[in-house]
Protein backbone atom coordinates (compact mmCIF):
# COMPACT_ATOMS: atom_id res chain seq x y z
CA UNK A 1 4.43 19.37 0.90
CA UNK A 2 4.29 21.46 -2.38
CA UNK A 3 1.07 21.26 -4.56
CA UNK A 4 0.44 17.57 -5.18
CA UNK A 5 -1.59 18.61 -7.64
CA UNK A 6 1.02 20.08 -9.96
CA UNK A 7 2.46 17.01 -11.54
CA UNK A 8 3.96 17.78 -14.60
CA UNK A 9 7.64 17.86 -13.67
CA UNK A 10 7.25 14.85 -10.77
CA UNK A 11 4.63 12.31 -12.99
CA UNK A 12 5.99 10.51 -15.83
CA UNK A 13 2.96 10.24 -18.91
CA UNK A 14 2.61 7.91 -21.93
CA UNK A 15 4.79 10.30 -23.34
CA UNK A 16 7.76 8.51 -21.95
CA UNK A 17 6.50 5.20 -23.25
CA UNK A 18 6.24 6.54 -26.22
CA UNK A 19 9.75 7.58 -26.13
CA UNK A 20 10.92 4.45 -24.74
CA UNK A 21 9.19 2.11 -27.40
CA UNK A 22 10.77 4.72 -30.08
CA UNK A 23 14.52 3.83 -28.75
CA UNK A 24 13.89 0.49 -28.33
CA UNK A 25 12.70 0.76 -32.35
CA UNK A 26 15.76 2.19 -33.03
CA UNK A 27 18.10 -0.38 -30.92
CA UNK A 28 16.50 -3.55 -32.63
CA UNK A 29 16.48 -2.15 -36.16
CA UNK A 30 18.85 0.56 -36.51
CA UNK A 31 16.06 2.91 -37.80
CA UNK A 32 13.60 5.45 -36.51
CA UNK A 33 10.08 5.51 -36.21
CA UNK A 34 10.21 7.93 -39.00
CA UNK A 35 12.08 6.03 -41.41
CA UNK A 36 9.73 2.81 -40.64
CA UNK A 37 6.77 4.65 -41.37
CA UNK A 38 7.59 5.96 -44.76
CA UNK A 39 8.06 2.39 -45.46
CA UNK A 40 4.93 1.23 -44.20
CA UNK A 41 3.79 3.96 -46.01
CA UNK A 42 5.29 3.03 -49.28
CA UNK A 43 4.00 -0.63 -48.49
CA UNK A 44 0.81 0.49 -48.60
CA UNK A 45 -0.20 -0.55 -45.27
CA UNK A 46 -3.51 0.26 -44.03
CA UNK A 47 -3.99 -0.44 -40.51
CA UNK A 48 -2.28 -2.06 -37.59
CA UNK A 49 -3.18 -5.58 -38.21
CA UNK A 50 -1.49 -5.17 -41.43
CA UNK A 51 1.49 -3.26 -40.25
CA UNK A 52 2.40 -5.43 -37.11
CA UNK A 53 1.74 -8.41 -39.76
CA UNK A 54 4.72 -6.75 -42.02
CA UNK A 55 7.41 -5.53 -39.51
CA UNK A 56 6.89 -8.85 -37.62
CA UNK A 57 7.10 -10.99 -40.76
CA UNK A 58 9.43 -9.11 -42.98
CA UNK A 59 11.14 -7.39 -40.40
CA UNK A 60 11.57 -9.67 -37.50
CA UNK A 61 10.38 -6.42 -35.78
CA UNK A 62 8.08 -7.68 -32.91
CA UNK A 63 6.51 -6.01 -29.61
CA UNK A 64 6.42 -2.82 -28.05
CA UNK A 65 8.75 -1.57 -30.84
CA UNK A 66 5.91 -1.72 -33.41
CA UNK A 67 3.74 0.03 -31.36
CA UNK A 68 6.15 3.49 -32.04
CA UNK A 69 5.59 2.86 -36.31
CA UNK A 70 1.38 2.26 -35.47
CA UNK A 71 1.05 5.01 -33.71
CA UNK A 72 3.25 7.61 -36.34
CA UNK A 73 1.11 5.91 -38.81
CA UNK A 74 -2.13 5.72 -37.44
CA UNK A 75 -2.37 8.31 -34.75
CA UNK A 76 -2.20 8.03 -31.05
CA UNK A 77 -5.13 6.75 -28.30
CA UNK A 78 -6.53 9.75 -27.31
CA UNK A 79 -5.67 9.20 -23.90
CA UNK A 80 -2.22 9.26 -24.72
CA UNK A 81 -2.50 12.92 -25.73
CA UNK A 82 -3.46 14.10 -22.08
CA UNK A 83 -0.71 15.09 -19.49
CA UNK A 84 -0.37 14.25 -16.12
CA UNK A 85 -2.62 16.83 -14.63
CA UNK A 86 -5.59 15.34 -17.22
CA UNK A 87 -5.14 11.98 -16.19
CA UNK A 88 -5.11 12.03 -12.57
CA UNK A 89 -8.50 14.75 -12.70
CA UNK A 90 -10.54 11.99 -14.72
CA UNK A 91 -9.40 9.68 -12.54
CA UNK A 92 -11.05 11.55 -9.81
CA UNK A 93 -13.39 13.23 -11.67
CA UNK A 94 -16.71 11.66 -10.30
CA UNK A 95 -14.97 11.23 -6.86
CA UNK A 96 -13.54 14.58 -5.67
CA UNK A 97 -13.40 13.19 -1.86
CA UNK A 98 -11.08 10.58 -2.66
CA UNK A 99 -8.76 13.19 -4.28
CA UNK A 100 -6.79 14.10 -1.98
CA UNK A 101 -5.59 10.43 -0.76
CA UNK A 102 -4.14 10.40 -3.77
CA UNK A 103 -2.80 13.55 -3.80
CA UNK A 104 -1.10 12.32 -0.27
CA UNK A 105 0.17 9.60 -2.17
CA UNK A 106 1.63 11.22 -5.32
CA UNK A 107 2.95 14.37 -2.36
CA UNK A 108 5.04 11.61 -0.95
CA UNK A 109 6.07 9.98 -3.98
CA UNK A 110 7.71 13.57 -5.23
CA UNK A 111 9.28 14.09 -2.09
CA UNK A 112 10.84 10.74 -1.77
CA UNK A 113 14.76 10.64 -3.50
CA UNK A 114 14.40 7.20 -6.32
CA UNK A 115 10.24 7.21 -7.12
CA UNK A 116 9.76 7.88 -9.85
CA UNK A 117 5.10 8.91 -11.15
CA UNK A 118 4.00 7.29 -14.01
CA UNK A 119 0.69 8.30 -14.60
CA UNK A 120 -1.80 5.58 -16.26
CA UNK A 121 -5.62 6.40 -17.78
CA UNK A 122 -6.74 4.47 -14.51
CA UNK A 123 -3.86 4.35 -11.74
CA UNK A 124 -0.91 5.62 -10.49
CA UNK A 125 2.25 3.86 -10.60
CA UNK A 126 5.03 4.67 -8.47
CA UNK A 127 8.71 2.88 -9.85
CA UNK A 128 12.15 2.74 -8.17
CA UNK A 129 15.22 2.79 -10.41
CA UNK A 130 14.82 -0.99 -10.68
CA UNK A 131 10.68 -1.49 -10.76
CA UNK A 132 7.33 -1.07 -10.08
CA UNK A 133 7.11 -1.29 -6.39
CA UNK A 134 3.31 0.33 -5.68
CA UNK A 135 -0.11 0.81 -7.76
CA UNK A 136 -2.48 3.46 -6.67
CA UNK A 137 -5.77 2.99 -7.63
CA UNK A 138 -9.42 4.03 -6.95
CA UNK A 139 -11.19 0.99 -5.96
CA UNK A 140 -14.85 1.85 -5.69
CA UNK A 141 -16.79 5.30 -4.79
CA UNK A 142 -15.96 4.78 -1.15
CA UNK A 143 -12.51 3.93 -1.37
CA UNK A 144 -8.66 4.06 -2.54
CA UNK A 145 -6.38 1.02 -2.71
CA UNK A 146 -2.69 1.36 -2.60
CA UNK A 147 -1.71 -2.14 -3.70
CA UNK A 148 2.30 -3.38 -3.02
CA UNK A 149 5.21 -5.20 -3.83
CA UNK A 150 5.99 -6.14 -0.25
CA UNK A 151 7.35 -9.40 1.42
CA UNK A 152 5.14 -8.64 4.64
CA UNK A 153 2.82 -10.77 7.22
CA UNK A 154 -0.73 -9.43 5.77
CA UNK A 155 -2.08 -8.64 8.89
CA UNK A 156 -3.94 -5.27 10.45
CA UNK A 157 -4.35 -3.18 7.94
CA UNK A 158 -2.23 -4.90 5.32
CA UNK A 159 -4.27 -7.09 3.47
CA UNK A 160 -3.11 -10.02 1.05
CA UNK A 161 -4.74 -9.96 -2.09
CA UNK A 162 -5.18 -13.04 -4.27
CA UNK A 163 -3.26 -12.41 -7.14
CA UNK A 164 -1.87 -14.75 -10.45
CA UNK A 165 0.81 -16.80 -10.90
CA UNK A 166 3.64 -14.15 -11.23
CA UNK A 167 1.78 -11.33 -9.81
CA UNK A 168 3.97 -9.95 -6.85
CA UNK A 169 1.41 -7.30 -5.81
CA UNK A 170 -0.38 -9.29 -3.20
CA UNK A 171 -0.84 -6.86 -0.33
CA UNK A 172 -2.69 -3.90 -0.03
CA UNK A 173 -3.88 -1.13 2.23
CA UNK A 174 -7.50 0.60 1.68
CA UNK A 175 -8.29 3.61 2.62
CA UNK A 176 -11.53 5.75 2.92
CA UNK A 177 -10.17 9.24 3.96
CA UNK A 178 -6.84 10.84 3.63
CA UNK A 179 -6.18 11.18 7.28
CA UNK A 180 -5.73 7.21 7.03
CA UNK A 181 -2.67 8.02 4.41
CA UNK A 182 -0.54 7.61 7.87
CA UNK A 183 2.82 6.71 9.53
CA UNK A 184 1.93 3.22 9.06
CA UNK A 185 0.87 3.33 5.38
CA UNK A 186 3.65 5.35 3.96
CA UNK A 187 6.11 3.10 6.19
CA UNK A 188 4.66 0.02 4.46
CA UNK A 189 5.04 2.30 0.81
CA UNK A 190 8.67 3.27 1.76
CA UNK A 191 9.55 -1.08 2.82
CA UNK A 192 7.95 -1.53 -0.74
CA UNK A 193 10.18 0.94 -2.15
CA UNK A 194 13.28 -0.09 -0.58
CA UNK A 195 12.47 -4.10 -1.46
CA UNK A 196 12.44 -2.99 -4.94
CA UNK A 197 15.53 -0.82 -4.93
């Protein structure tokens, strides 16, 4: 399986939100994050209140595409800073036996042609080309939930979960230890996938 544990090439970080909200700066307003924020700058902005306030006002600039100027300006969550390899250890931190179910998880997810890791400060997130099709997450001390975008019968192990209106993760599969990260669980992860594609 490779070292599941040597993410930086497989997971994707904040760093490609980061880039993404940057191009999507630079497709609604035919400037860069750079340019904006010498402007804010020159505007005398002081915070992010006042910053959204002007690019949303001024600018008709609204959305994730602010978010690129704030964070130029005002400096990055420190979160953000940490790579793949950092996030997934704090997530795990306090709860080395649950490691390595998701290390099965993010194993598979590397091997498997169209997932793409995006690593989050408290999940996993695993993405085909066209979405989000699976959330990996550590539920509790005991336990790891790998919730799904699946049109399933809950039933056995699948659970359904109540979710919101719009919410298309409602089933999920718990497990305890990683020798439950079986057949059946990474069959239901690769419908989920194929759903989605």
């Amino acid at each position: 399986m490779g070292n599941p544990t040597d993410l930086k090439n497989a997971a994707k970080t904040w760093q490609t939100m980061v880039e993404n909200n940057q191009s999507l700066l630079l497709r609604k307003s035919g400037h860069d994050v750079g340019w904006w924020a010498e402007r804010g700058r020159e505007a005398g902005l002081k915070n992010d209140g006042e910053l959204r306030d002007w690019m949303r006002d001024a600018h008709g600039i609204t959305g994730y595409a602010q978010y690129a100027v704030s964070w130029e300006m005002f400096g990055y969550p420190e979160f953000m800073l940490r790579d793949a390899d950092e996030l997934i250890d704090a997530q795990y931190a306090s709860h080395p036996a649950l490691r390595p179910i998701a290390d099965a998880f993010l194993a598979w997810a590397a091997e498997t042609a169209g997932v793409e890791i995006q690593m989050r400060k408290g999940y996993v997130s695993l993405h085909s080309p066209r979405r989000k099709f699976a959330q990996v997450t550590r539920a509790n001390t005991t336990a790891v939930d790998v919730a799904l975008r699946l049109d399933a019968p809950a039933g056995g192990r699948l659970e359904a979960v109540k979710v919101r209106a719009g919410d298309f993760f409602d089933r999920k599969v718990r497990m305890t230890s990683v020798e439950e990260v079986d057949d059946e669980v990474l069959g239901f992860l690769t419908g989920a996938l194929q759903q989605n594609s």
